[in-house]
Protein backbone atom coordinates (compact mmCIF):
# COMPACT_ATOMS: atom_id res chain seq x y z
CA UNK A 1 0.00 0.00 0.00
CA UNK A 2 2.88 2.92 0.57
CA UNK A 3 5.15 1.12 -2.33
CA UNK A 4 5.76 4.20 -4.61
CA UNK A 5 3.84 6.33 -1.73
CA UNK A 6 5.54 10.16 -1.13
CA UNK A 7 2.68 11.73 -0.03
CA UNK A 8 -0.41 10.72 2.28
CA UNK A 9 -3.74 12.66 2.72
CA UNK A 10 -5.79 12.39 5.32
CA UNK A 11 -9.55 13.47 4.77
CA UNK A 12 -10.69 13.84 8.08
CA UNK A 13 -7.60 14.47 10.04
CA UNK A 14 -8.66 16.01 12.84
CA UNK A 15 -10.44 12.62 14.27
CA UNK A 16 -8.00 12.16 17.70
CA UNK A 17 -6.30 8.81 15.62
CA UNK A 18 -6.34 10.15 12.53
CA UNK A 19 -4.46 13.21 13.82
CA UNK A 20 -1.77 10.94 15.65
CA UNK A 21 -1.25 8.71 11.98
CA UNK A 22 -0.68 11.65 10.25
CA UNK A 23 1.96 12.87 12.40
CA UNK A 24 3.78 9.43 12.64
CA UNK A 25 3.48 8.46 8.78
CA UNK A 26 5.11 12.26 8.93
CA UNK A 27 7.55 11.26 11.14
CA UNK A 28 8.89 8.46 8.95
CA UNK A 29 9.80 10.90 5.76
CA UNK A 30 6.23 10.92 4.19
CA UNK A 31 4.87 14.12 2.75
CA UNK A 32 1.43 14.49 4.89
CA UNK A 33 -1.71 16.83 4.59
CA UNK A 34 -5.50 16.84 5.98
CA UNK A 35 -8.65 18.52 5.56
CA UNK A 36 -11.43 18.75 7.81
CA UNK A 37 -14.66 20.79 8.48
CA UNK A 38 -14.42 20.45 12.71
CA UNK A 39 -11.13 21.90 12.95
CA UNK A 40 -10.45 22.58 17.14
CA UNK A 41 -8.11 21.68 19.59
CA UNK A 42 -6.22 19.65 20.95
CA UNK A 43 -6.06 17.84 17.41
CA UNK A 44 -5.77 21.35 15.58
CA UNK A 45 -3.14 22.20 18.21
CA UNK A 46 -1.87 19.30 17.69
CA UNK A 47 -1.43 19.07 14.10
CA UNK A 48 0.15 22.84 13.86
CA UNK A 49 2.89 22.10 16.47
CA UNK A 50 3.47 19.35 13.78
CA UNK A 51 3.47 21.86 10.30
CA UNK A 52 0.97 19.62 9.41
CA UNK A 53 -1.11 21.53 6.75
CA UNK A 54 -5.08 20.94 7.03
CA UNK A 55 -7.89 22.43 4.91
CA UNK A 56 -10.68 23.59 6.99
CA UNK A 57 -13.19 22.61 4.74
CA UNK A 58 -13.80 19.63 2.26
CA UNK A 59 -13.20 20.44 -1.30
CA UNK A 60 -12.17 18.56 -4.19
CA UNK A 61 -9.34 21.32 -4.74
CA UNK A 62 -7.84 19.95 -1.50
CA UNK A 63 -6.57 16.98 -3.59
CA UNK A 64 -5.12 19.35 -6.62
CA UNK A 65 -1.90 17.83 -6.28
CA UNK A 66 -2.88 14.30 -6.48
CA UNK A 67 -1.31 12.84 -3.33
CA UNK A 68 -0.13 9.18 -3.63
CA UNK A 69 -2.69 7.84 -0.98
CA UNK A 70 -5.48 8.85 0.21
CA UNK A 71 -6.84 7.69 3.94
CA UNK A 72 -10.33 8.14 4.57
CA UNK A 73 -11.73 8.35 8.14
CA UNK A 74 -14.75 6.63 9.06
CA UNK A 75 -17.00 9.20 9.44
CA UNK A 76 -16.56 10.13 5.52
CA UNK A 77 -19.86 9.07 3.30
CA UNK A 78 -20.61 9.27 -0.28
CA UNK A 79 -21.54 12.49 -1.10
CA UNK A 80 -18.46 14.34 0.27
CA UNK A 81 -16.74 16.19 -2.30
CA UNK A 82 -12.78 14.04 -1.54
CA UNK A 83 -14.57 11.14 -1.44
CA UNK A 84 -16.34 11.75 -4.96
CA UNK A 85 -13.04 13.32 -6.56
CA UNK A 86 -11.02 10.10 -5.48
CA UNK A 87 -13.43 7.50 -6.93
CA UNK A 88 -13.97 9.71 -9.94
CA UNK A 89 -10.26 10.20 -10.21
CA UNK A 90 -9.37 6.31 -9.51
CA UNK A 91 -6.74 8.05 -6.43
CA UNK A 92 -5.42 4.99 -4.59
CA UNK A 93 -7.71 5.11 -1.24
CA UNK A 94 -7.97 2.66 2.46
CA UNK A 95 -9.47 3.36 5.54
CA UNK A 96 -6.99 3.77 8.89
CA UNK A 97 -7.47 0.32 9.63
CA UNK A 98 -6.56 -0.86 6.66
CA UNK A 99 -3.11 1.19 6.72
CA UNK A 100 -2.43 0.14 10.19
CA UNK A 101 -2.72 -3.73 9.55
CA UNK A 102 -0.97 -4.25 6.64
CA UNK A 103 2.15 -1.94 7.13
CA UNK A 104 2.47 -1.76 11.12
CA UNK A 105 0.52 -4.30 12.91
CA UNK A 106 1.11 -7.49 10.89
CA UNK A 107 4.03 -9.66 12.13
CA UNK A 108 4.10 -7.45 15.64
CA UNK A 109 2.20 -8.69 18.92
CA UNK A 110 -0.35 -6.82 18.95
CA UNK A 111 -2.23 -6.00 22.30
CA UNK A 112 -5.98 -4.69 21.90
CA UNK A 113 -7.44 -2.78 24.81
CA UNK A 114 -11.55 -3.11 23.88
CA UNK A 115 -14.96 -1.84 25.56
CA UNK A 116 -17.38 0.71 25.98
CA UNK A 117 -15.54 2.61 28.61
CA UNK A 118 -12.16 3.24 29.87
CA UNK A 119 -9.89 2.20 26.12
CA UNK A 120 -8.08 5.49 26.09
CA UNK A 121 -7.38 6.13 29.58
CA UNK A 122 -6.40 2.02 29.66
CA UNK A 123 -3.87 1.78 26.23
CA UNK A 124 -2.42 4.56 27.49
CA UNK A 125 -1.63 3.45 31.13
CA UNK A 126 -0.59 -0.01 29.33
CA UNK A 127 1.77 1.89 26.55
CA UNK A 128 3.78 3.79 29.28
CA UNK A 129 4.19 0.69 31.34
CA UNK A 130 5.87 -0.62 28.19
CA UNK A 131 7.38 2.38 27.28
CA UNK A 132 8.93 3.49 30.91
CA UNK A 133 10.28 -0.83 31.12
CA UNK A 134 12.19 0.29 28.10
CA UNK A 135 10.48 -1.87 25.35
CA UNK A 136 9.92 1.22 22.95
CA UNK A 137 6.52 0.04 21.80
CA UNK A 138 4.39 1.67 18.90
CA UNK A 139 1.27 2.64 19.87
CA UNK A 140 -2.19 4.17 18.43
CA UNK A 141 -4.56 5.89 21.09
CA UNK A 142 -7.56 7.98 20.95
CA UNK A 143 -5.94 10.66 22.80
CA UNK A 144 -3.11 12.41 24.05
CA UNK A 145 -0.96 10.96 26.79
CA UNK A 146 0.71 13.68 28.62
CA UNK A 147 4.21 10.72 28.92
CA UNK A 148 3.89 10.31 25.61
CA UNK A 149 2.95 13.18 23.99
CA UNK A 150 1.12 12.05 21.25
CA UNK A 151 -1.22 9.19 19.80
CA UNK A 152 0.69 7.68 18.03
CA UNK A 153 4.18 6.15 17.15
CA UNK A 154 5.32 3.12 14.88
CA UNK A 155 8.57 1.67 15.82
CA UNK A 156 10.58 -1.09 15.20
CA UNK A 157 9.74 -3.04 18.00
CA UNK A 158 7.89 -5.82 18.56
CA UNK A 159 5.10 -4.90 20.65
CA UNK A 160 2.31 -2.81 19.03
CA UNK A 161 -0.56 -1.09 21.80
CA UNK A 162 -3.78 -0.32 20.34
CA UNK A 163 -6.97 1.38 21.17
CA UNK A 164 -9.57 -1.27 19.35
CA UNK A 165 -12.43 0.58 18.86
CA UNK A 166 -16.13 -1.28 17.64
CA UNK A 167 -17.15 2.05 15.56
CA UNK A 168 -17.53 0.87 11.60
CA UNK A 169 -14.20 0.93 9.75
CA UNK A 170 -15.22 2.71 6.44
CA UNK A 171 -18.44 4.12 4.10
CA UNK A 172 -17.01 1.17 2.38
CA UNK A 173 -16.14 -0.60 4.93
CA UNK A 174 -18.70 -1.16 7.90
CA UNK A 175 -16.78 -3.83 10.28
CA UNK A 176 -15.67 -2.77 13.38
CA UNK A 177 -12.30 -0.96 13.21
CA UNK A 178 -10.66 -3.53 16.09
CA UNK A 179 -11.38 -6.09 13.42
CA UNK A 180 -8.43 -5.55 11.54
CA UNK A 181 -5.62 -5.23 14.70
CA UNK A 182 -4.13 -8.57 14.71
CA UNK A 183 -4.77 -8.86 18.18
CA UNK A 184 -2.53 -11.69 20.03
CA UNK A 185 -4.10 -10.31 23.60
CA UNK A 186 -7.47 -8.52 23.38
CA UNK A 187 -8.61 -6.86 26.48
CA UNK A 188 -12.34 -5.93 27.53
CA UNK A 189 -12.91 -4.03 29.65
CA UNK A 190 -16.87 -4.04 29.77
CA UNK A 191 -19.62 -4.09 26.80
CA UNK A 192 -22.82 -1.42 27.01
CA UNK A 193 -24.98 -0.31 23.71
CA UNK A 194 -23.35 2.81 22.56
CA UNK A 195 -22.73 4.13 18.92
CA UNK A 196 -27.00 4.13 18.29
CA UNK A 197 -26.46 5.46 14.43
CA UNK A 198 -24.34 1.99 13.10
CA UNK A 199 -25.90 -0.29 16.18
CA UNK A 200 -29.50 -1.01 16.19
CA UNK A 201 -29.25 -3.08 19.58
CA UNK A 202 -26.08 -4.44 22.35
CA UNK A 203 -26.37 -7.95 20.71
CA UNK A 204 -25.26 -6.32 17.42
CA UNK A 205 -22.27 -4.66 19.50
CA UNK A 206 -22.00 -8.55 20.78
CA UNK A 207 -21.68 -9.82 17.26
CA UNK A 208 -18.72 -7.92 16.77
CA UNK A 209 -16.95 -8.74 19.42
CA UNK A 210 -17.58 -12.37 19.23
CA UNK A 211 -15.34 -11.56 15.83
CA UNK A 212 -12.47 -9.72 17.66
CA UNK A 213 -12.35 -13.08 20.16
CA UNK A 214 -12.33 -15.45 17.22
CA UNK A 215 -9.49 -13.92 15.70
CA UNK A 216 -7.31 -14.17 18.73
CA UNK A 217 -4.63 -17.11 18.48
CA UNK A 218 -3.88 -20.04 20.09
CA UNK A 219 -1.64 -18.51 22.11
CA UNK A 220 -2.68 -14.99 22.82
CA UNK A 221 -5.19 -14.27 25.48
CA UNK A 222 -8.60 -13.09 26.32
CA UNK A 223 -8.60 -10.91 29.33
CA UNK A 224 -11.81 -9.69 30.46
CA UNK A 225 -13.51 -7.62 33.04
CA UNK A 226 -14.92 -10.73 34.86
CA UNK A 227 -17.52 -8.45 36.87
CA UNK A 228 -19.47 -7.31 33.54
CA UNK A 229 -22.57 -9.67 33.56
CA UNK A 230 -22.64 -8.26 29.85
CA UNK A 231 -19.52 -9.80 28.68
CA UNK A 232 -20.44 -13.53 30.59
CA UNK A 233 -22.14 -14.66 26.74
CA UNK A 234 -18.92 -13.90 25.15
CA UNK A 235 -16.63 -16.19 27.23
CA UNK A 236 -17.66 -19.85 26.04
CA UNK A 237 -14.68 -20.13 23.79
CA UNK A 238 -11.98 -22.73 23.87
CA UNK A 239 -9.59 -21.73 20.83
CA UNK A 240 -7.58 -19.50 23.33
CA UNK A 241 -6.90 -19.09 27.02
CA UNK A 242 -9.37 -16.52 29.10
CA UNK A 243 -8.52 -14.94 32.11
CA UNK A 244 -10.68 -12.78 34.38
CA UNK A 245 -10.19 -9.54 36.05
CA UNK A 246 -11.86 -7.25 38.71
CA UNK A 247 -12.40 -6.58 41.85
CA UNK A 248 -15.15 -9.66 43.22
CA UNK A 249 -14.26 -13.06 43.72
CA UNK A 250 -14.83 -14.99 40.62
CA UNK A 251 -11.92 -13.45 39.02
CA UNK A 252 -8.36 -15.22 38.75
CA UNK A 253 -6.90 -11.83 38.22
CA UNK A 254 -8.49 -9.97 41.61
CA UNK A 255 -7.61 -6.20 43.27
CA UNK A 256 -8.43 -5.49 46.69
CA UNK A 257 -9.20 -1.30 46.79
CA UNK A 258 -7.69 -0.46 49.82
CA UNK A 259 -7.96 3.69 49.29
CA UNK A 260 -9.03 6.51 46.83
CA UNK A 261 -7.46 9.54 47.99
CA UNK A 262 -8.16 12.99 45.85
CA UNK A 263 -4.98 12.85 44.12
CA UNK A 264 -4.30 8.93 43.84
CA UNK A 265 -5.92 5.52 44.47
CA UNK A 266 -4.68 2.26 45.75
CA UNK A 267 -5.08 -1.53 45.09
CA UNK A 268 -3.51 -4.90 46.04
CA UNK A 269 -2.88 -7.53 43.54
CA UNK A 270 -1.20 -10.37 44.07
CA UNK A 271 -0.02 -9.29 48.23
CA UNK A 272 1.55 -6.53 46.78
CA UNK A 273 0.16 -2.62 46.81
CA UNK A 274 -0.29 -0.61 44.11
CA UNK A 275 -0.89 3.10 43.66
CA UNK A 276 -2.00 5.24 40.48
CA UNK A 277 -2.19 8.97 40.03
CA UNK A 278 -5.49 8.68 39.08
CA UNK A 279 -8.90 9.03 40.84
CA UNK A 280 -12.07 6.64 41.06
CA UNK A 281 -12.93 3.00 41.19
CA UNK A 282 -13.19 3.25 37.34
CA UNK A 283 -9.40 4.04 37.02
CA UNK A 284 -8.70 0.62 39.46
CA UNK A 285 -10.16 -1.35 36.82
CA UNK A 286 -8.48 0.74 34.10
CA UNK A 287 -4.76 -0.26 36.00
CA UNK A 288 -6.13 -3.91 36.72
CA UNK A 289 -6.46 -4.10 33.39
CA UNK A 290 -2.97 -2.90 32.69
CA UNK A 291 -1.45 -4.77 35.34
CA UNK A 292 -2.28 -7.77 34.24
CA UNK A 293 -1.73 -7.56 30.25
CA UNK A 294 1.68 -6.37 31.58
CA UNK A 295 2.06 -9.64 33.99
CA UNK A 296 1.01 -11.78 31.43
CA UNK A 297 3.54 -10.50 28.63
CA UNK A 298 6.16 -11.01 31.16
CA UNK A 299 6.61 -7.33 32.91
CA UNK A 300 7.54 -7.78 36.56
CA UNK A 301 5.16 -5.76 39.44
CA UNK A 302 8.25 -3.39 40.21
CA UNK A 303 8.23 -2.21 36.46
CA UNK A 304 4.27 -1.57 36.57
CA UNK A 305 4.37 0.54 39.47
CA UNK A 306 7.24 2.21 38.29
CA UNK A 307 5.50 3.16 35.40
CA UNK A 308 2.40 3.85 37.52
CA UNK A 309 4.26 6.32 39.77
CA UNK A 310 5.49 8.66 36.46
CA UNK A 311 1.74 8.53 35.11
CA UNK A 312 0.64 11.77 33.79
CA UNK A 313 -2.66 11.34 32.50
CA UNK A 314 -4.58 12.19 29.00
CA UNK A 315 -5.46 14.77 27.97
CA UNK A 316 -9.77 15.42 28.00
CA UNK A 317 -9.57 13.07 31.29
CA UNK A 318 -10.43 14.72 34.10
CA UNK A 319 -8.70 17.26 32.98
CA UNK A 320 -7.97 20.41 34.99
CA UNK A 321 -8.12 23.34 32.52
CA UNK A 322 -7.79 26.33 34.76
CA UNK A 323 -9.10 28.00 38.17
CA UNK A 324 -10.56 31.26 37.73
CA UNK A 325 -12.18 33.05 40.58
CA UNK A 326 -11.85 30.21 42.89
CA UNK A 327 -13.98 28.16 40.57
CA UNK A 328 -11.85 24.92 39.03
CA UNK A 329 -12.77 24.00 35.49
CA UNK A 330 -12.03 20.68 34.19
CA UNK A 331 -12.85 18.69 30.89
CA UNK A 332 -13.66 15.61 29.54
CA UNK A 333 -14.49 13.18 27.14
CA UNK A 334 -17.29 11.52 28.70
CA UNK A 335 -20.50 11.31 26.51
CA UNK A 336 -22.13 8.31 27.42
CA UNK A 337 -24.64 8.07 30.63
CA UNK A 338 -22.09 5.28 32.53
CA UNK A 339 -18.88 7.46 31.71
CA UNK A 340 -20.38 10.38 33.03
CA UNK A 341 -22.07 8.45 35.70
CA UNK A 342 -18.22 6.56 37.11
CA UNK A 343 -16.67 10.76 35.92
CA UNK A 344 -19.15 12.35 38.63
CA UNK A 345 -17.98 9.64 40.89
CA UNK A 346 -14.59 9.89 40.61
CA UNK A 347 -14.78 13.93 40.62
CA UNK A 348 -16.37 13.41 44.44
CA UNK A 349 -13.05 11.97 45.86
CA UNK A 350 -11.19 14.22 43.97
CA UNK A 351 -13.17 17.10 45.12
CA UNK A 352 -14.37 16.01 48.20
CA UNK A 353 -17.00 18.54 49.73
CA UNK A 354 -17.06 20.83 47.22
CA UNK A 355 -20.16 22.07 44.91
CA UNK A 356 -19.82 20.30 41.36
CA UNK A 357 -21.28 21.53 38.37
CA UNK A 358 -21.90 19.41 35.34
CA UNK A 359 -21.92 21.28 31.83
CA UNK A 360 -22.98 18.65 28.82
CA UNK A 361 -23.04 18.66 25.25
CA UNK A 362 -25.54 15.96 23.94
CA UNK A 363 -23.37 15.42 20.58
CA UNK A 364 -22.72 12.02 20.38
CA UNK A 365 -24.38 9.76 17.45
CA UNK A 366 -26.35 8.16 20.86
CA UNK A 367 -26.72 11.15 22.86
CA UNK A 368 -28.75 12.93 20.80
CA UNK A 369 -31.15 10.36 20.60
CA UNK A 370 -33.37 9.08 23.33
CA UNK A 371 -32.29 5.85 23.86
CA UNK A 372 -30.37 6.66 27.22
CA UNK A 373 -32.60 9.41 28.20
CA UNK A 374 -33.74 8.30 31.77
CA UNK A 375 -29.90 6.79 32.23
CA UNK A 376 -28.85 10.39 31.45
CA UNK A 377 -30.69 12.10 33.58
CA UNK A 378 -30.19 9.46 36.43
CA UNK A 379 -26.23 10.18 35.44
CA UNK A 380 -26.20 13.99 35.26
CA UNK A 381 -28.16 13.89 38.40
CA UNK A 382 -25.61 13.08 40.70
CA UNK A 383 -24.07 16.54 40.20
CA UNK A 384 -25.14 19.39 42.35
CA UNK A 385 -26.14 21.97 39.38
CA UNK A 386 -26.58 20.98 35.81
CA UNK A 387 -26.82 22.68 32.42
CA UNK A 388 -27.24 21.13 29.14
CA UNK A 389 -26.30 22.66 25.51
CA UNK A 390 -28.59 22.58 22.86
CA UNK A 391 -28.99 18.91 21.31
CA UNK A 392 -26.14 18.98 18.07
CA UNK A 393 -27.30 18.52 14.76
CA UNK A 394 -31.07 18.07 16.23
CA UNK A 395 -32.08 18.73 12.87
CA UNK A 396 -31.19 15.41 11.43
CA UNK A 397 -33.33 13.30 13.77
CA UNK A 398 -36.86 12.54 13.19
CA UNK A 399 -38.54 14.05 16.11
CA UNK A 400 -39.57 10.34 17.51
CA UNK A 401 -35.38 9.59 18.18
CA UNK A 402 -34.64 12.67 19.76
CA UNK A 403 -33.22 13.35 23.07
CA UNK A 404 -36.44 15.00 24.84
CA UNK A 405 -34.95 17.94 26.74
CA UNK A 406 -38.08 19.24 28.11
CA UNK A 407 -38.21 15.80 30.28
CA UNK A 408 -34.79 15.94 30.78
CA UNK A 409 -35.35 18.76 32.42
CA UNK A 410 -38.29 18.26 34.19
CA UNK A 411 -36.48 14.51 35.54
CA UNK A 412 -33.72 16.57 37.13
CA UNK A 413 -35.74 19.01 38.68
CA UNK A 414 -37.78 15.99 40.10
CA UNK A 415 -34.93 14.91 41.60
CA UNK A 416 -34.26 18.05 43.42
CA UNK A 417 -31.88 19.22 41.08
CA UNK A 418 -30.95 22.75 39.81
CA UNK A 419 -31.05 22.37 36.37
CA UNK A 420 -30.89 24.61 32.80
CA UNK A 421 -31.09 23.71 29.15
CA UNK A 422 -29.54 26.19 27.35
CA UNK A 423 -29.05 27.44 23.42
CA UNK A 424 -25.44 28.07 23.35
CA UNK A 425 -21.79 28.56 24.28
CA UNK A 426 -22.55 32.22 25.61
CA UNK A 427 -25.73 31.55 27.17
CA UNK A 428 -23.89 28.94 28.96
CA UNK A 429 -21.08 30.82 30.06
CA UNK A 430 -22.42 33.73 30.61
CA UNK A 431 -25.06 31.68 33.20
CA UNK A 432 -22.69 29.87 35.46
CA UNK A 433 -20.18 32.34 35.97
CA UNK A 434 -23.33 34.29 36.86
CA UNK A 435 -24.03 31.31 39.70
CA UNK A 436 -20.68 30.10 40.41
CA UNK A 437 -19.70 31.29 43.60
CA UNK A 438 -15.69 30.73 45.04
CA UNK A 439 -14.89 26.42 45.54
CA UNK A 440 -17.06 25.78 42.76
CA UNK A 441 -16.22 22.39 40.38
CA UNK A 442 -17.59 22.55 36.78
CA UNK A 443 -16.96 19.67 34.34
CA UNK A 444 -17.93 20.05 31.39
CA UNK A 445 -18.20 16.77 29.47
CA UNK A 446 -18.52 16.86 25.71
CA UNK A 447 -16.78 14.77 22.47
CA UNK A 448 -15.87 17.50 20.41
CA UNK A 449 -14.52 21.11 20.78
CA UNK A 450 -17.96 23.09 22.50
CA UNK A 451 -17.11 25.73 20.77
CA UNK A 452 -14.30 26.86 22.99
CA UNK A 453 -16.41 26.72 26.11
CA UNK A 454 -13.92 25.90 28.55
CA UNK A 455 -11.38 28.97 27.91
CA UNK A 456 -15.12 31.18 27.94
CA UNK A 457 -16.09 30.05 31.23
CA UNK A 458 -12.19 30.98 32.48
CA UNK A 459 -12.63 34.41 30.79
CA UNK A 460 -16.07 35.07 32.37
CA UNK A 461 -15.17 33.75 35.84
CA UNK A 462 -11.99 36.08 36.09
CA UNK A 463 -14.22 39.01 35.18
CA UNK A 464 -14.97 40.96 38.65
């Protein structure tokens, strides 16, 4: 696929892996641009630091100089203008997958970190374990991890770390992207319905990771969050060995939470203690996870919590953004009901006794519809003061899918709970710093840029 290849365009860049690819296939001497139409940061950050050049908008002029190979993201359909001017034009074309398997996964051991919740934070814990043990492993994560400092690297070693993600490969292409990783060790880490526009139901999520597992080898590994009662169908295999982790009884791989502090959290495993800069039951099972992959591919419990100890996090991860008038503003990723549920959670120890504000963006493909809309409400409900954005894209749902904010609304205020819908960044903004008063936590949890909301909300609260 990159015989005769100079050049590589990516249409769609700004996607958290495609950004990452495009700066490693730069990295290794190839000629790399991008276009986009949701152009924000960190990705747009990102890609600048890099000299990466990226078109803000799709247009067939964007391939003028006929790159070499074109890789288009997954959410590209017929009808964009790059698409239509690279089947018209017969431009040599693949998906990310596609690029990844054949030129960087294939003949590495490949580890697979799966499930609804937790793959970024998780592949990233596991690639600095690797990384800080000296093993120099590539890597492709939907993030940024603040040891690594980007998404993505391919190296010559031979251990390859990758977020394995069920969203549909391609327009032309609509198998799960983890379907092409290679995997020799796939990790789960727990199985919900999510991704509403490709899934119709879980046991079509189910279907495809029944896949994944058949395509691990004889001697790889499946190792699975043992506490999920959703993931119990998937384990009556006998092609490869199965181990399971958490925290109850019935697993082989078991921790024992002894404390979460504010700043850190602790486990034993195995009679021995282990501590991670991160907050929240949810981030145990994220290093349980890690610990034992790492065990099983023959890293000692020293090097994991020597790894653990120089942690820094990922970006969009709890992430503090700034304090402005005694108020603390932090962001993440979150967007489905559980994530934000296990989030508000985790934001309580870090926070402990302080008032916490929730800010959401219903923009995900599931969000926006009403398939989770009393689990929302139950999950946005454990915050002390909520306000929700107008529904993205509302538009292209028929009125019967839609995310019903009027009962949203009237659910949290049944439950005792302050809450607003509201049109827009500024509204927003402009609102909380209004009612924020000194100790204040907001969070604002969204999958995409909210329109700068976070650096608003710092302006506004600094404002006497």
């Amino acid at each position: 696929m990159l015989l005769n290849v100079l050049s590589v365009h990516f249409v769609g860049i700004c996607g958290t892996a495609m950004a990452s690819a495009a700066v490693a296939i730069q990295d290794w001497g190839y000629a790399v641009t991008g276009s986009d139409q949701n152009v924000y940061p960190p990705m747009s950050t990102f890609l600048a630091e890099r000299k990466i050049r990226v078109f803000p908008q799709y247009d067939e002029e964007n391939l003028a100089g006929r790159p070499d190979l074109v890789v288009i993201g997954n959410s590209l359909s017929r009808g964009n203008p790059e698409v239509e001017a690279v089947l018209e034009k017969k431009l040599r074309y693949c998906s990310l997958p596609e690029l990844l398997k054949e030129f960087f996964i294939r003949g590495k051991r490949s580890l697979v970190v799966t499930g609804t919740h937790g793959k970024t934070t998780t592949t990233s814990l596991l690639a600095w374990v690797f990384e800080h043990s000296g093993l120099n492993p590539s890597f492709l994560i939907g993030g940024i991890p603040g040891n690594l400092g980007q998404g993505a690297r391919f190296t010559d070693s031979d251990w390859f770390i990758i977020e394995g993600d069920e969203y549909d490969t391609a327009f032309f292409d609509k198998r799960s992207k983890f379907l092409h990783y290679l995997p020799e060790v796939v990790v789960i880490n727990n199985l919900e319905f999510d991704h509403a526009d490709i899934f119709p139901n879980l046991d079509a999520i189910v279907v495809m990771f029944r896949r994944l597992i058949s395509l691990i080898p004889r001697n790889g590994l499946l190792l699975v969050n043992g506490d999920d009662p959703n993931l119990a169908p998937l384990l009556g295999v006998n092609h490869c060995p199965i181990k399971r982790f958490g925290l109850s009884e019935a697993n082989e791989v078991r921790a024992k939470v002894k404390h979460l502090h504010a700043e850190h959290s602790e486990f034993v495993l195995d009679g021995r203690l282990f501590s991670i800069p991160l907050t929240g039951e949810l981030n145990v099972r994220n290093a349980l996870a890690v610990a034992a992959c790492s065990l099983h591919c023959g890293l000692t419990h020293d090097q994991i919590q020597g790894a653990f100890d120089t942690f820094k996090g990922i970006r969009r991860r709890m992430e503090v953004r700034g304090v402005a008038g005694g108020v603390t503003v932090v962001d993440d990723f979150g967007h489905h009901p559980t994530a934000v549920r296990e989030t508000v959670r985790a934001l309580r120890v870090r926070f402990p006794g302080r008032r916490l504000w929730v800010v959401f963006e219903p923009r995900s493909n599931t969000t926006r519809r009403n398939v989770f809309q009393g689990e929302l409400a139950g999950s946005l409900g454990l915050a002390d003061l909520v306000v929700v954005s107008e529904i993205a894209r509302l538009e292209l749902l028929a009125p019967s899918e839609r995310l019903d904010p009027v009962k949203l609304m009237n659910d949290l205020h049944s439950m005792g709970r302050p809450a607003w819908y509201l049109p827009n960044v500024e509204s927003i903004a402009n609102h909380v710093a209004k009612e924020a008063i000194g100790g204040d936590v907001i969070c604002v949890f969204s999958n995409g840029g909210f329109g700068g909301i976070h650096e608003k909300l710092l302006e506004r609260l600094q404002s006497p």
